[in-house]
C-alpha atoms as a PDB file:
ATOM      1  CA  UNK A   1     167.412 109.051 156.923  1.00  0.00           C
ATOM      2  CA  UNK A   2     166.253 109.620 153.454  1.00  0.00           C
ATOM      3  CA  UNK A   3     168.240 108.044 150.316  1.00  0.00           C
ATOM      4  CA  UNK A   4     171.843 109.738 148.318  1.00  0.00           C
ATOM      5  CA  UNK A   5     170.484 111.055 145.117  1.00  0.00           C
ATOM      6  CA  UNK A   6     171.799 108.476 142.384  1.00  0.00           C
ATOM      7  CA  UNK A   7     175.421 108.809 140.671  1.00  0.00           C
ATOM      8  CA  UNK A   8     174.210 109.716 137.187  1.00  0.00           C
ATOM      9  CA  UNK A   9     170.870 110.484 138.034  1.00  0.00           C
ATOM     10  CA  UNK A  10     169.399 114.083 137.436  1.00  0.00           C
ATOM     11  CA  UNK A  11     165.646 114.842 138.032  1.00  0.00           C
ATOM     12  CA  UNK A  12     164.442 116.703 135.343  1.00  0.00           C
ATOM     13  CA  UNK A  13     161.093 118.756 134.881  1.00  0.00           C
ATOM     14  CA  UNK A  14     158.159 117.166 133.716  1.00  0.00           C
ATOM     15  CA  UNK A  15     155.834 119.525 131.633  1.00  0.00           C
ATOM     16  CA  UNK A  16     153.893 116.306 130.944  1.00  0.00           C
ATOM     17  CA  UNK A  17     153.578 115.393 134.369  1.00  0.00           C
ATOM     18  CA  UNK A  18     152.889 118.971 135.493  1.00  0.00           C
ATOM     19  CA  UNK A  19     149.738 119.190 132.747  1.00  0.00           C
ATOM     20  CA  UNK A  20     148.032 116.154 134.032  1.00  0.00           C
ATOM     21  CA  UNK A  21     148.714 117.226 137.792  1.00  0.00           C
ATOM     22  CA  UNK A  22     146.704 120.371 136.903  1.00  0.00           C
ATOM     23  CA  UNK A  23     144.052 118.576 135.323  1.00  0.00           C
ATOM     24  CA  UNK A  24     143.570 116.278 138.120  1.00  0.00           C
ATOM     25  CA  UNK A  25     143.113 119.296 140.779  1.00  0.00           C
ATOM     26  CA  UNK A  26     140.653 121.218 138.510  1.00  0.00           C
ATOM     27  CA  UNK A  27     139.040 118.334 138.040  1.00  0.00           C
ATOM     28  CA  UNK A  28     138.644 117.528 141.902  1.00  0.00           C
ATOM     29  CA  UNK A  29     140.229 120.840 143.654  1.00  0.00           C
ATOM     30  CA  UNK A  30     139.235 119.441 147.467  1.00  0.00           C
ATOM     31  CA  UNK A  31     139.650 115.539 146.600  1.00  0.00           C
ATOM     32  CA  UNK A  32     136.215 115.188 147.693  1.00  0.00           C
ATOM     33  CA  UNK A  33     135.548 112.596 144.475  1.00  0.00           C
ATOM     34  CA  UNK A  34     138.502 110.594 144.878  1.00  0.00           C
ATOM     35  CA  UNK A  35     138.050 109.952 148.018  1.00  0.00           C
ATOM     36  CA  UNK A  36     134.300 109.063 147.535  1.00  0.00           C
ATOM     37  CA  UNK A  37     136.007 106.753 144.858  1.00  0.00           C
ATOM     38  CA  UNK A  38     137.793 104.442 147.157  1.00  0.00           C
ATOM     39  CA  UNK A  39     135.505 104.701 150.067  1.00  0.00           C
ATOM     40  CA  UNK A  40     132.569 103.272 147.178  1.00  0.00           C
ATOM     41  CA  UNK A  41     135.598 100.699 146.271  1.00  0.00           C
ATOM     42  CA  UNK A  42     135.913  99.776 149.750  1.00  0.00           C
ATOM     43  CA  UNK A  43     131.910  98.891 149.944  1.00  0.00           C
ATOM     44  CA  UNK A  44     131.966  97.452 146.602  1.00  0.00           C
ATOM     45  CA  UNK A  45     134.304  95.163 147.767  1.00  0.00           C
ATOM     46  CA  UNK A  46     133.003  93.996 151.316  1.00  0.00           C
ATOM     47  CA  UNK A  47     130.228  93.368 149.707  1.00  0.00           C
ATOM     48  CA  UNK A  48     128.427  94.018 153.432  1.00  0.00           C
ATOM     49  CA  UNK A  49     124.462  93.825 152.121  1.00  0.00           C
ATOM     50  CA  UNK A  50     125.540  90.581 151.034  1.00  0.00           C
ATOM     51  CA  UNK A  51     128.179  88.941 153.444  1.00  0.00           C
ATOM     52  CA  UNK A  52     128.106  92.045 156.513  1.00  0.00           C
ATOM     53  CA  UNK A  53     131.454  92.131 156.301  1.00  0.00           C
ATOM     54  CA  UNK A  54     133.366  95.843 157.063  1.00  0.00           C
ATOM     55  CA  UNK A  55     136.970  94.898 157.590  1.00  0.00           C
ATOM     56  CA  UNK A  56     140.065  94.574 155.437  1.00  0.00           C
ATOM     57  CA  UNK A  57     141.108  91.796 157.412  1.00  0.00           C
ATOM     58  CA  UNK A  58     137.756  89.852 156.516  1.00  0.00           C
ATOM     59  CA  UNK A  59     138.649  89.597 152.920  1.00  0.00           C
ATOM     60  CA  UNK A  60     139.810  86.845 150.790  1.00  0.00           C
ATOM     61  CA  UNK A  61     143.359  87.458 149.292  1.00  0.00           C
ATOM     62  CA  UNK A  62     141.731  87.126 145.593  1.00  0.00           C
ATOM     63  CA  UNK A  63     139.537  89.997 146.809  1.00  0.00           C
ATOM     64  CA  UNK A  64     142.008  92.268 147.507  1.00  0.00           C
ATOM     65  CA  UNK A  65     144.287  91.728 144.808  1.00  0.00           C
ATOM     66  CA  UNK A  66     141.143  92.790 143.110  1.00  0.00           C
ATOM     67  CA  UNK A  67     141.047  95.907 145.124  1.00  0.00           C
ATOM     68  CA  UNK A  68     143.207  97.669 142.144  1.00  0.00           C
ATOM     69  CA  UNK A  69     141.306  96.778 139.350  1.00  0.00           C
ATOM     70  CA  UNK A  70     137.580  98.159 140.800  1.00  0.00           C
ATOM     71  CA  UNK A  71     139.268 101.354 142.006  1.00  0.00           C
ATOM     72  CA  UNK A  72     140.532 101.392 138.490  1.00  0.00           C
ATOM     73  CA  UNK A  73     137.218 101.290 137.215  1.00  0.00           C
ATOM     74  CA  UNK A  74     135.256 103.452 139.636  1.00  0.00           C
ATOM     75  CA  UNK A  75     138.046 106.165 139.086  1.00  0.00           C
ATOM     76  CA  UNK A  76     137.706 105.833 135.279  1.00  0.00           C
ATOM     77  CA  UNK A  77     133.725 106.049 135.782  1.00  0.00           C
ATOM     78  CA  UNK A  78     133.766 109.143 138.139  1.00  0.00           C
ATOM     79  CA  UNK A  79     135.989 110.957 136.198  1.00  0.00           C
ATOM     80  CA  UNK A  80     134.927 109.797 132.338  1.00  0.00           C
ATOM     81  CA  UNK A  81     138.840 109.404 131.297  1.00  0.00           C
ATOM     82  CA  UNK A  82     139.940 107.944 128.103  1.00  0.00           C
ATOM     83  CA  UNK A  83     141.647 104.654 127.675  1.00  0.00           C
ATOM     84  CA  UNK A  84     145.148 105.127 127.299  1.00  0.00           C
ATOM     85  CA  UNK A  85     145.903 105.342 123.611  1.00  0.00           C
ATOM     86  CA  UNK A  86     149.703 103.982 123.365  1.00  0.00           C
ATOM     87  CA  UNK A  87     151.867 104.556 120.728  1.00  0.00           C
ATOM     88  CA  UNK A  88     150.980 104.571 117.040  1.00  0.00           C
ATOM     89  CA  UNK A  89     154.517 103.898 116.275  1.00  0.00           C
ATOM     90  CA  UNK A  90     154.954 100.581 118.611  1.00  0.00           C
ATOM     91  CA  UNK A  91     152.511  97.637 117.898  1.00  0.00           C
ATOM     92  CA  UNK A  92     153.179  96.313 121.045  1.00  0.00           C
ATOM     93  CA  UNK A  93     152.065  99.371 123.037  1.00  0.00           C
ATOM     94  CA  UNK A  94     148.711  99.251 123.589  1.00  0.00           C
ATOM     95  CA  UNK A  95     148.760 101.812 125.972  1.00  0.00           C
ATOM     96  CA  UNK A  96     148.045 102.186 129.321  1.00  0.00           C
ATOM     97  CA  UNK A  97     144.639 102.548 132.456  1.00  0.00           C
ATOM     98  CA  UNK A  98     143.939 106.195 131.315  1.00  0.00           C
ATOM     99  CA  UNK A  99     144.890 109.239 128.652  1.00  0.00           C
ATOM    100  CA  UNK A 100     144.590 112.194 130.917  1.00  0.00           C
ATOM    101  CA  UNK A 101     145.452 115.234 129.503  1.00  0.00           C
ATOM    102  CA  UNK A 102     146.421 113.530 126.292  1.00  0.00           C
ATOM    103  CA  UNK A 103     148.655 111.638 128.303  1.00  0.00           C
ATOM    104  CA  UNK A 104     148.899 107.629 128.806  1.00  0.00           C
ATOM    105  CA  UNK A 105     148.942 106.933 132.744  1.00  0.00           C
ATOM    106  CA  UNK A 106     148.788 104.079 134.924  1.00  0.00           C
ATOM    107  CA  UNK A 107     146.744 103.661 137.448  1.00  0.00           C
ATOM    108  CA  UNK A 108     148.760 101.442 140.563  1.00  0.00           C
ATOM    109  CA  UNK A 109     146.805 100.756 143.729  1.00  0.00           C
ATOM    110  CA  UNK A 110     148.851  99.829 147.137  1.00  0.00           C
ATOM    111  CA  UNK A 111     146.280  98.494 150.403  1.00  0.00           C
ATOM    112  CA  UNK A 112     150.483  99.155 151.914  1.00  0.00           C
ATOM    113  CA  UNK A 113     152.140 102.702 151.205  1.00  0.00           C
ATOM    114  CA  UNK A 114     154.880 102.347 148.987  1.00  0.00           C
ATOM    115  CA  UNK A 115     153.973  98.905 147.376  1.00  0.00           C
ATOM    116  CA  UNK A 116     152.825  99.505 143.620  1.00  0.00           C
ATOM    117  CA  UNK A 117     153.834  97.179 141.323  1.00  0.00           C
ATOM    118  CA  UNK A 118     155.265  98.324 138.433  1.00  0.00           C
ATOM    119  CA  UNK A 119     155.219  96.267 135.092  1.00  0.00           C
ATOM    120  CA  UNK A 120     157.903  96.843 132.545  1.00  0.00           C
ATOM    121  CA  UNK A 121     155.307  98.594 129.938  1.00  0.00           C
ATOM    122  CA  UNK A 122     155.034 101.490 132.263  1.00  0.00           C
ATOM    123  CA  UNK A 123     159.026 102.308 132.842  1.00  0.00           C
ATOM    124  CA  UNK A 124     159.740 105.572 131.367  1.00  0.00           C
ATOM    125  CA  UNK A 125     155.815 106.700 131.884  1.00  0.00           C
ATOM    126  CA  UNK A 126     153.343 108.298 134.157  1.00  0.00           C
ATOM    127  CA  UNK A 127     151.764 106.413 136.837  1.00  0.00           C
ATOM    128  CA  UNK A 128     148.955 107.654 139.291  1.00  0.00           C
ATOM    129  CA  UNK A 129     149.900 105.824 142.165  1.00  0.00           C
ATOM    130  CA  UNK A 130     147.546 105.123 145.429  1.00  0.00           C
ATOM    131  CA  UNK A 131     146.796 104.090 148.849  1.00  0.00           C
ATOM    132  CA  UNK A 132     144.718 104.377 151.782  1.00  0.00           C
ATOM    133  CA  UNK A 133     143.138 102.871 154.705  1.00  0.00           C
ATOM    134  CA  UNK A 134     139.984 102.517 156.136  1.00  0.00           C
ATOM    135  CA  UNK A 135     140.864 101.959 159.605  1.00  0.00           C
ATOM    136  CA  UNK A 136     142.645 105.575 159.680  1.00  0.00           C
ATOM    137  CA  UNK A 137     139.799 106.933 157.051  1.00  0.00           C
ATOM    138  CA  UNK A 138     142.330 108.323 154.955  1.00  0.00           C
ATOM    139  CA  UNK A 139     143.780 108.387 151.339  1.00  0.00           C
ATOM    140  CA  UNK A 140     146.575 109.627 149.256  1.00  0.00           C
ATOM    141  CA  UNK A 141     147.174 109.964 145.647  1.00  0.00           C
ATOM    142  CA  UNK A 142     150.346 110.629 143.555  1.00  0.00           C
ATOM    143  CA  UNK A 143     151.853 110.771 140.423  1.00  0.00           C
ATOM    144  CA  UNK A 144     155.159 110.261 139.237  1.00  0.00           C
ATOM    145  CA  UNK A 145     157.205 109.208 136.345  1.00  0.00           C
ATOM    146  CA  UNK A 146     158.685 105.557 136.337  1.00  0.00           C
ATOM    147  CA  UNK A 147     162.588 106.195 135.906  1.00  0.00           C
ATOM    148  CA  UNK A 148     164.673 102.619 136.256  1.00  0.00           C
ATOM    149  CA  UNK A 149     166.707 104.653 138.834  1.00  0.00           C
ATOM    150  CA  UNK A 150     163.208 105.210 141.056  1.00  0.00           C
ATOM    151  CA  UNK A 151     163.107 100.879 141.231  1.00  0.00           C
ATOM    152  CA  UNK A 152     163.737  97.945 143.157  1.00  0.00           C
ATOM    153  CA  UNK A 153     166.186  94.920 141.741  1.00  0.00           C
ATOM    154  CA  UNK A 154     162.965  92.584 140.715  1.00  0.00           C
ATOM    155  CA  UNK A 155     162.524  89.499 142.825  1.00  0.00           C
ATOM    156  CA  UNK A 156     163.121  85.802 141.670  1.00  0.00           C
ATOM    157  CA  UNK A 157     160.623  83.950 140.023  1.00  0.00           C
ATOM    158  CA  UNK A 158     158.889  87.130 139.527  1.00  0.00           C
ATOM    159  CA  UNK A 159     157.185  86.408 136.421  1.00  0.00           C
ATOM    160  CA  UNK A 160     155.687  89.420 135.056  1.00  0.00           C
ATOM    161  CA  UNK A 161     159.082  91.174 135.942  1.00  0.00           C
ATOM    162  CA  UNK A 162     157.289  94.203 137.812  1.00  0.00           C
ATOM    163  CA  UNK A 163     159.257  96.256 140.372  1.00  0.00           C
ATOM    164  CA  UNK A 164     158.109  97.965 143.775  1.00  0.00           C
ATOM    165  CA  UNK A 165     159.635 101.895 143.879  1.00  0.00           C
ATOM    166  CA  UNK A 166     162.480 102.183 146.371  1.00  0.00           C
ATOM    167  CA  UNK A 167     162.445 104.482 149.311  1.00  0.00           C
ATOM    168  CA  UNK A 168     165.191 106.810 146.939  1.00  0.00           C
ATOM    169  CA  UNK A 169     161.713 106.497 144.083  1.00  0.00           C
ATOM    170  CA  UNK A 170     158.994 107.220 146.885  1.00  0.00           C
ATOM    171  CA  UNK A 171     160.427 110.652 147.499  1.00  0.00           C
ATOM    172  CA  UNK A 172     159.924 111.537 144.190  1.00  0.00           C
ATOM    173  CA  UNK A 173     156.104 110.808 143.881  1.00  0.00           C
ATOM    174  CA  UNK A 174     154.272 114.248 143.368  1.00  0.00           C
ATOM    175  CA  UNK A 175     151.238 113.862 146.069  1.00  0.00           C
ATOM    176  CA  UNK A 176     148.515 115.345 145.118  1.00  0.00           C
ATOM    177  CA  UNK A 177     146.591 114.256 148.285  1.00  0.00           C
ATOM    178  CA  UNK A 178     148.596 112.920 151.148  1.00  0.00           C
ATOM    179  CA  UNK A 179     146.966 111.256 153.908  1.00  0.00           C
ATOM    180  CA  UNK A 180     143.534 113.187 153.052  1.00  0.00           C
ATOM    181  CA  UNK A 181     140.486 112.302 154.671  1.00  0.00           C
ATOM    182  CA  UNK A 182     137.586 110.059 153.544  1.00  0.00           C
ATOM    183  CA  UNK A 183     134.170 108.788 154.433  1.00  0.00           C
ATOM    184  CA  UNK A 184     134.765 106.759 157.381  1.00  0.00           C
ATOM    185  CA  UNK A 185     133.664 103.375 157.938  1.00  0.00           C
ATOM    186  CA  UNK A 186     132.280 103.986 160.831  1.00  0.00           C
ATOM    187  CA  UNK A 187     131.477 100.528 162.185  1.00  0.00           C
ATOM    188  CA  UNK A 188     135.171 100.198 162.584  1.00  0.00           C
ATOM    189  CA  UNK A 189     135.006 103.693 165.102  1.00  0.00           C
ATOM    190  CA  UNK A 190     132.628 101.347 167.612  1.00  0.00           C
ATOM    191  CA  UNK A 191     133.863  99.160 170.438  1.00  0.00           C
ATOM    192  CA  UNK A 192     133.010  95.592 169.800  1.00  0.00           C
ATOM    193  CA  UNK A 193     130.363  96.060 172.660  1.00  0.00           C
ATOM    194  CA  UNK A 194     128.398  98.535 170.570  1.00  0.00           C
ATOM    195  CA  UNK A 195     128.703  95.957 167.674  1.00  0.00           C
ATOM    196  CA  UNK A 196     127.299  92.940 169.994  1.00  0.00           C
ATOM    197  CA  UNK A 197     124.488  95.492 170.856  1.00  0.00           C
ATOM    198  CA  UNK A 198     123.476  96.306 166.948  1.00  0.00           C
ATOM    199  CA  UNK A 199     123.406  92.705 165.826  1.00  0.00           C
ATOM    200  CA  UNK A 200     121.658  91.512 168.575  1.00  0.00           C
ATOM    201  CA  UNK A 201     118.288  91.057 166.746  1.00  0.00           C
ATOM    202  CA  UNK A 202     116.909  89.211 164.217  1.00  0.00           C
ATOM    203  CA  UNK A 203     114.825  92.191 162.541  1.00  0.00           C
ATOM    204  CA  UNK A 204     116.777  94.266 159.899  1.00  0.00           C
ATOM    205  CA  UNK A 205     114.833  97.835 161.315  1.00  0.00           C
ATOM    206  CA  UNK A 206     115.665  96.953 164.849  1.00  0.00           C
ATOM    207  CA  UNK A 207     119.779  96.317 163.777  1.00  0.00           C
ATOM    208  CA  UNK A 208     119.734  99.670 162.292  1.00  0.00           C
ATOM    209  CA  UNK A 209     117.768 101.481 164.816  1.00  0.00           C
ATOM    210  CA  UNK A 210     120.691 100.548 166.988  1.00  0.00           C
ATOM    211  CA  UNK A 211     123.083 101.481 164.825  1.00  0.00           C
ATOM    212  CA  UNK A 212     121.694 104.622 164.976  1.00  0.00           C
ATOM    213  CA  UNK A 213     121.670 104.690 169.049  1.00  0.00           C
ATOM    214  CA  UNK A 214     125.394 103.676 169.119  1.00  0.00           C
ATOM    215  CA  UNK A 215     126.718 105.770 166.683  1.00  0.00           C
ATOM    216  CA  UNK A 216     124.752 109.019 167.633  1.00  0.00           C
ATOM    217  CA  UNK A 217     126.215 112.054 166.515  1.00  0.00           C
ATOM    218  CA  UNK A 218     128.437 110.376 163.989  1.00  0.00           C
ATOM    219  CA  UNK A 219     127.610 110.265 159.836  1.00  0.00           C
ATOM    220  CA  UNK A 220     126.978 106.928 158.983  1.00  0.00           C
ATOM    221  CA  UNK A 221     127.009 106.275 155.005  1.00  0.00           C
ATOM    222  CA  UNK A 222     124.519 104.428 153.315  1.00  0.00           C
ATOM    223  CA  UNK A 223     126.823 101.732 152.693  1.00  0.00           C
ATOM    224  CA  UNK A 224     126.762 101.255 156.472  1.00  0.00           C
ATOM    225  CA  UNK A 225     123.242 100.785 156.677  1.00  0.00           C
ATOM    226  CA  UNK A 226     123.013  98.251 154.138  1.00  0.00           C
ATOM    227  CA  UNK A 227     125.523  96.040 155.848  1.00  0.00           C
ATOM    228  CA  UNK A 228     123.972  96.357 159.257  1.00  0.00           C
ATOM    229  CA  UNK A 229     120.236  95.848 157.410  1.00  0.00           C
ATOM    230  CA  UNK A 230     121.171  92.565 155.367  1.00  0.00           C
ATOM    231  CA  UNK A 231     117.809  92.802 153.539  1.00  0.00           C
ATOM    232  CA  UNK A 232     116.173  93.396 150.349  1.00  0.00           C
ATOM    233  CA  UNK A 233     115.513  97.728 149.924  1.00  0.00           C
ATOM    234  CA  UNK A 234     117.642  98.051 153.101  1.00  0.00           C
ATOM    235  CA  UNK A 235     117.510 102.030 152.922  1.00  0.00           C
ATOM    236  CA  UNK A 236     113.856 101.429 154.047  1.00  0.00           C
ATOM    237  CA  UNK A 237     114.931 100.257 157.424  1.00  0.00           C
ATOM    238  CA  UNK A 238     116.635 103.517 158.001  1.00  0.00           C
ATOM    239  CA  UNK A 239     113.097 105.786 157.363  1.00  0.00           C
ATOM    240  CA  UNK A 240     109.662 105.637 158.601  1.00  0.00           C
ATOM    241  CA  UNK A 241     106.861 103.251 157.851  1.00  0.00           C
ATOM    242  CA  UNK A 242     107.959 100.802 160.411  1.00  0.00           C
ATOM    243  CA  UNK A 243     111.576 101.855 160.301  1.00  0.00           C
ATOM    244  CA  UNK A 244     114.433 103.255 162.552  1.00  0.00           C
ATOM    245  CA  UNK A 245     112.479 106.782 162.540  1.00  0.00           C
ATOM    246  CA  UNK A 246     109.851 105.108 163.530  1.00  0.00           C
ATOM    247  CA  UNK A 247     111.450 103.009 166.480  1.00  0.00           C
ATOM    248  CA  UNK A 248     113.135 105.822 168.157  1.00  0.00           C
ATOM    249  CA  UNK A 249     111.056 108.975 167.706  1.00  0.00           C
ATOM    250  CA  UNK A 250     109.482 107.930 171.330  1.00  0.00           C
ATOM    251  CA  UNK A 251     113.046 108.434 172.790  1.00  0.00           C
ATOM    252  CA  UNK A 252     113.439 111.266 170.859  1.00  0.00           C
ATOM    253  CA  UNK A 253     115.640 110.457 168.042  1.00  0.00           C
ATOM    254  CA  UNK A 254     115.980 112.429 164.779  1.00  0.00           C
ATOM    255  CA  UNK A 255     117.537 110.323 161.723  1.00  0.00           C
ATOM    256  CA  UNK A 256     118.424 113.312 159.461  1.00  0.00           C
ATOM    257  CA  UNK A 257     119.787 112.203 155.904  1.00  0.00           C
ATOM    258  CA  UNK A 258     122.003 114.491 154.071  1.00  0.00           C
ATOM    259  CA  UNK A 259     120.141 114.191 150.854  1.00  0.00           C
ATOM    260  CA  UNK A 260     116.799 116.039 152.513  1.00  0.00           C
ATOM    261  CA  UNK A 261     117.705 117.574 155.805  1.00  0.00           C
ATOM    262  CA  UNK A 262     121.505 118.750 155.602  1.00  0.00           C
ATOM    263  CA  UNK A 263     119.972 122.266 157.283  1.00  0.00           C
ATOM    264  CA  UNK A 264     118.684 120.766 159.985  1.00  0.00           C
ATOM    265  CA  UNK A 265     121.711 118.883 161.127  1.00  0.00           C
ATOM    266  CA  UNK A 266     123.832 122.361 160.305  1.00  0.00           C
ATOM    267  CA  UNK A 267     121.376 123.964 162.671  1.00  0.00           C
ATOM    268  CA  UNK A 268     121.468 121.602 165.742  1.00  0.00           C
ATOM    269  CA  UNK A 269     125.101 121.579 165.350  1.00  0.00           C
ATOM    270  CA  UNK A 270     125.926 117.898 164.746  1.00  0.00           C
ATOM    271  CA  UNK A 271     127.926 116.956 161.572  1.00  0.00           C
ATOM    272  CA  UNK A 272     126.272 117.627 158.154  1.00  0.00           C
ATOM    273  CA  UNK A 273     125.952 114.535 156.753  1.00  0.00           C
ATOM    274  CA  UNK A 274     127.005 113.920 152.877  1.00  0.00           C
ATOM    275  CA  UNK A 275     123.910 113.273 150.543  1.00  0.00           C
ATOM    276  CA  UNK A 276     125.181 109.282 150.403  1.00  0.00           C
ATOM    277  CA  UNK A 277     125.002 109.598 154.586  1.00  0.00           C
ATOM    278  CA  UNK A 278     122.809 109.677 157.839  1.00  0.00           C
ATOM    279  CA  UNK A 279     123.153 111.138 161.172  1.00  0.00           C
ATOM    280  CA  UNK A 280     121.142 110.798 164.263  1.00  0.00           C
ATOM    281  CA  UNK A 281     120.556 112.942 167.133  1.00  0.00           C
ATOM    282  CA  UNK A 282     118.279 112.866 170.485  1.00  0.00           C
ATOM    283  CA  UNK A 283     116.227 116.465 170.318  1.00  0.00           C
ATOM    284  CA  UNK A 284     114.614 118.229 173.438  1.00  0.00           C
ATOM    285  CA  UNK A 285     111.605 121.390 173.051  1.00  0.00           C
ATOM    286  CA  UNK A 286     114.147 124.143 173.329  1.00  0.00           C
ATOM    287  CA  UNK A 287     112.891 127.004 175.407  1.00  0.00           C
ATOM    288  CA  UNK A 288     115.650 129.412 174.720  1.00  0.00           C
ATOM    289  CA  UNK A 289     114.085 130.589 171.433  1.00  0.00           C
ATOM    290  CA  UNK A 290     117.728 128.729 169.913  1.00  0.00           C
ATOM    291  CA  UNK A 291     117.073 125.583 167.716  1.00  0.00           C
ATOM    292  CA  UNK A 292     115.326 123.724 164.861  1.00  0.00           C
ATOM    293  CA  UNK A 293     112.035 124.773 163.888  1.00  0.00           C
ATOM    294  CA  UNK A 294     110.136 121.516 163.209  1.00  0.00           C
ATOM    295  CA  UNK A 295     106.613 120.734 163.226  1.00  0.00           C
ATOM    296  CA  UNK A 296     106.216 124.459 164.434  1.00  0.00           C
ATOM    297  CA  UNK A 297     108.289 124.345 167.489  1.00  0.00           C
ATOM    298  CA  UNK A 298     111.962 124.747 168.493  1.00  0.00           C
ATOM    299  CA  UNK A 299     113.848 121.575 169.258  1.00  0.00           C
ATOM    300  CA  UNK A 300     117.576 121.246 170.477  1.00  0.00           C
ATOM    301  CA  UNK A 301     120.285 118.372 171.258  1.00  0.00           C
ATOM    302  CA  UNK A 302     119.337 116.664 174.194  1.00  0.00           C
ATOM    303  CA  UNK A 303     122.398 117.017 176.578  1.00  0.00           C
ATOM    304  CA  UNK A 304     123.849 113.770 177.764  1.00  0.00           C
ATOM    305  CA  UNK A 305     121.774 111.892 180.715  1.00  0.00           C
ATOM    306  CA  UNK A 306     118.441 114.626 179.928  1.00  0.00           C
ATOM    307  CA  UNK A 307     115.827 112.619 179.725  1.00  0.00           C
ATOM    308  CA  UNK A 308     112.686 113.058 176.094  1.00  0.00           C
ATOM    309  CA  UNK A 309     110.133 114.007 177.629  1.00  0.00           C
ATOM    310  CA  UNK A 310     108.048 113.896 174.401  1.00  0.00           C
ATOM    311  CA  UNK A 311     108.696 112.172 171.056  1.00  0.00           C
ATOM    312  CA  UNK A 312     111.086 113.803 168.651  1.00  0.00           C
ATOM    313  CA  UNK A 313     109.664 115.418 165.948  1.00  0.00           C
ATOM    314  CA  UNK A 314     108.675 115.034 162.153  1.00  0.00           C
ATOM    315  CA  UNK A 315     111.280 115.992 159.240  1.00  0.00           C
ATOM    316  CA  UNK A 316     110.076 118.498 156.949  1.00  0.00           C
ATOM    317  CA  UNK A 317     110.129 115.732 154.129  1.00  0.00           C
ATOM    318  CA  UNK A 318     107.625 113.369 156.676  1.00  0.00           C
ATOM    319  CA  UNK A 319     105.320 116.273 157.775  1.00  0.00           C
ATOM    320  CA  UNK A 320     105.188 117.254 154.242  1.00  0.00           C
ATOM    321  CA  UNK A 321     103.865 113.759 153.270  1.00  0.00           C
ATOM    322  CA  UNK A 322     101.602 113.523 156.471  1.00  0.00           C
ATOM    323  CA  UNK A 323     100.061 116.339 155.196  1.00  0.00           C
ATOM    324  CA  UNK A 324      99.205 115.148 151.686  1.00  0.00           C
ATOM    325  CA  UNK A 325      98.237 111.715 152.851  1.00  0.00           C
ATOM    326  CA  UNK A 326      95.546 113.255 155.071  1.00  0.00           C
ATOM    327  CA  UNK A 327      94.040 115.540 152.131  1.00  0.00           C
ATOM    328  CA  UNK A 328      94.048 112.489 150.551  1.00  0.00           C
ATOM    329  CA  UNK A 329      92.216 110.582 152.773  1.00  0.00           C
ATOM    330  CA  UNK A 330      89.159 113.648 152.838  1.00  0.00           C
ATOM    331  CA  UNK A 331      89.209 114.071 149.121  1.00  0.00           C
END
């Protein structure tokens, strides 16, 4: 059941509203930055390299109260906007997060849909409003303007006087990504089992090397790795030179990042993985002339329960350095 439009109230266009909607989608037509916004917020905020923490429910309430103000941040730093410039005409307006479009706008994060506080200095103006969730991997952004009709009645003892929308102001947000997906988290997509089994050792290479047994198939961003690592240059522990390539190429593991080998996860068939993610996948010689051409033979996905017969292969990237290191050696 959806709220009576308001006696007295008439929705109006908003040409203002309109211009920075438009700005927004050329700026980001697929939402692809925004959401690698709040999945970097998310990491910034667990903190995992430091504390190997991954969950919401992990943090301290301080922390995510301060969820708003680093999305804030890493939104204004993605996306170079201007400070809001306020009013020239009103001392006391100082103006507000951003100037998009040559418009002020507020920027209002919610961890629960709906729940943006709303000070008094942005009634009457533009606020980006958003929300997500890592469990779900999803965000959504919005805009709308801040009409005293769209408001709660303010609580008591609220000091700074800010207001929540009301289900009748929530329908008249203008989404410009609803419930659209982001990086995934994907330590929360493993049964607690799988988790016991990853941090299960005391070495930092052996943790991530299962990590990458666990969550086969799966991207897993860098972020990840670096709270399953807990050590200094914790990308190392996902390469070779003693790391997880290194532990599983005799079972026949490929660790394909998407910054170097994109193509060859595209052509085994396994999801691409983003240049800020991994993926790993068991290989077997293919003999059907289908596959991935590496180290001058065809390889394939191993089906489940097939055993490797022989080690999984080189990268391009590792055979290309194999190469040079061994001219070097006879010069």
């Amino acid at each position: 059941m959806t709220d009576a439009v308001l006696p007295g109230f008439e929705p109006t266009h908003d040409p203002a509203l309109d211009e920075v909607a438009d700005t927004l989608l050329r700026m980001d037509p697929t939402g692809t930055r925004w959401a690698n916004v709040i999945r970097h917020t998310y990491d910034m905020i667990y903190n995992g390299a430091e504390t190997g923490r991954y969950r919401w429910d992990d943090l301290a309430k301080t922390e995510k109260t301060h969820f708003g103000t680093l999305f804030e941040i890493n939104a204004q730093r993605e996306f170079g906007f201007a400070d809001g410039s306020g009013d020239p005409d009103d001392p006391l307006d100082r103006g507000l997060d951003y100037n998009i479009a040559g418009q002020d706008v507020d920027a209002k994060w919610s961890q629960d849909d709906g729940r943006w506080m709303l000070p008094p200095e942005v009634f009457g103006k533009l606020a980006l409003v958003a929300t997500g969730s890592d469990q779900r991997s999803e965000f959504s952004i919005g805009l709308i303007r801040v009409h005293p009709e769209f408001l709660t009645t303010r609580s008591k003892g609220n000091r700074d006087q800010k207001s929540w929308l009301s289900a009748f102001g929530r329908q008249h947000v203008r989404w410009l990504w609803r419930h659209a997906p982001m990086p995934q988290n994907v330590l929360l997509r493993l049964p607690q089992s799988s988790i016991n089994r990853i941090l299960d050792s005391r070495s930092g290479a052996e943790r991530v090397a299962r990590l990458f047994v666990e969550a086969e198939g799966l991207r897993i961003h860098r972020s990840t790795v670096a709270t399953i690592a807990r050590q200094l240059d914790h990308q190392k522990r996902a390469r070779g030179n003693g790391g997880a390539r290194d532990l599983l190429r005799p079972d026949g593991y490929l660790i394909m990042s998407g910054a170097y080998h994109s193509d060859v996860a595209a052509t085994l068939g396994v999801p691409v993985p983003s240049r800020a993610e991994y993926v790993a996948a068991r290989v077997v010689p293919s003999t059907d002339g289908q596959g991935a051409l590496l180290e001058g033979q065809l390889w394939r996905l191993a089906t489940a329960g097939e055993a490797s017969s022989v080690p999984a292969p080189l990268l391009p990237d590792e055979e290309r350095r194999r190469t040079r290191r061994s001219r070097e050696s006879r010069a």
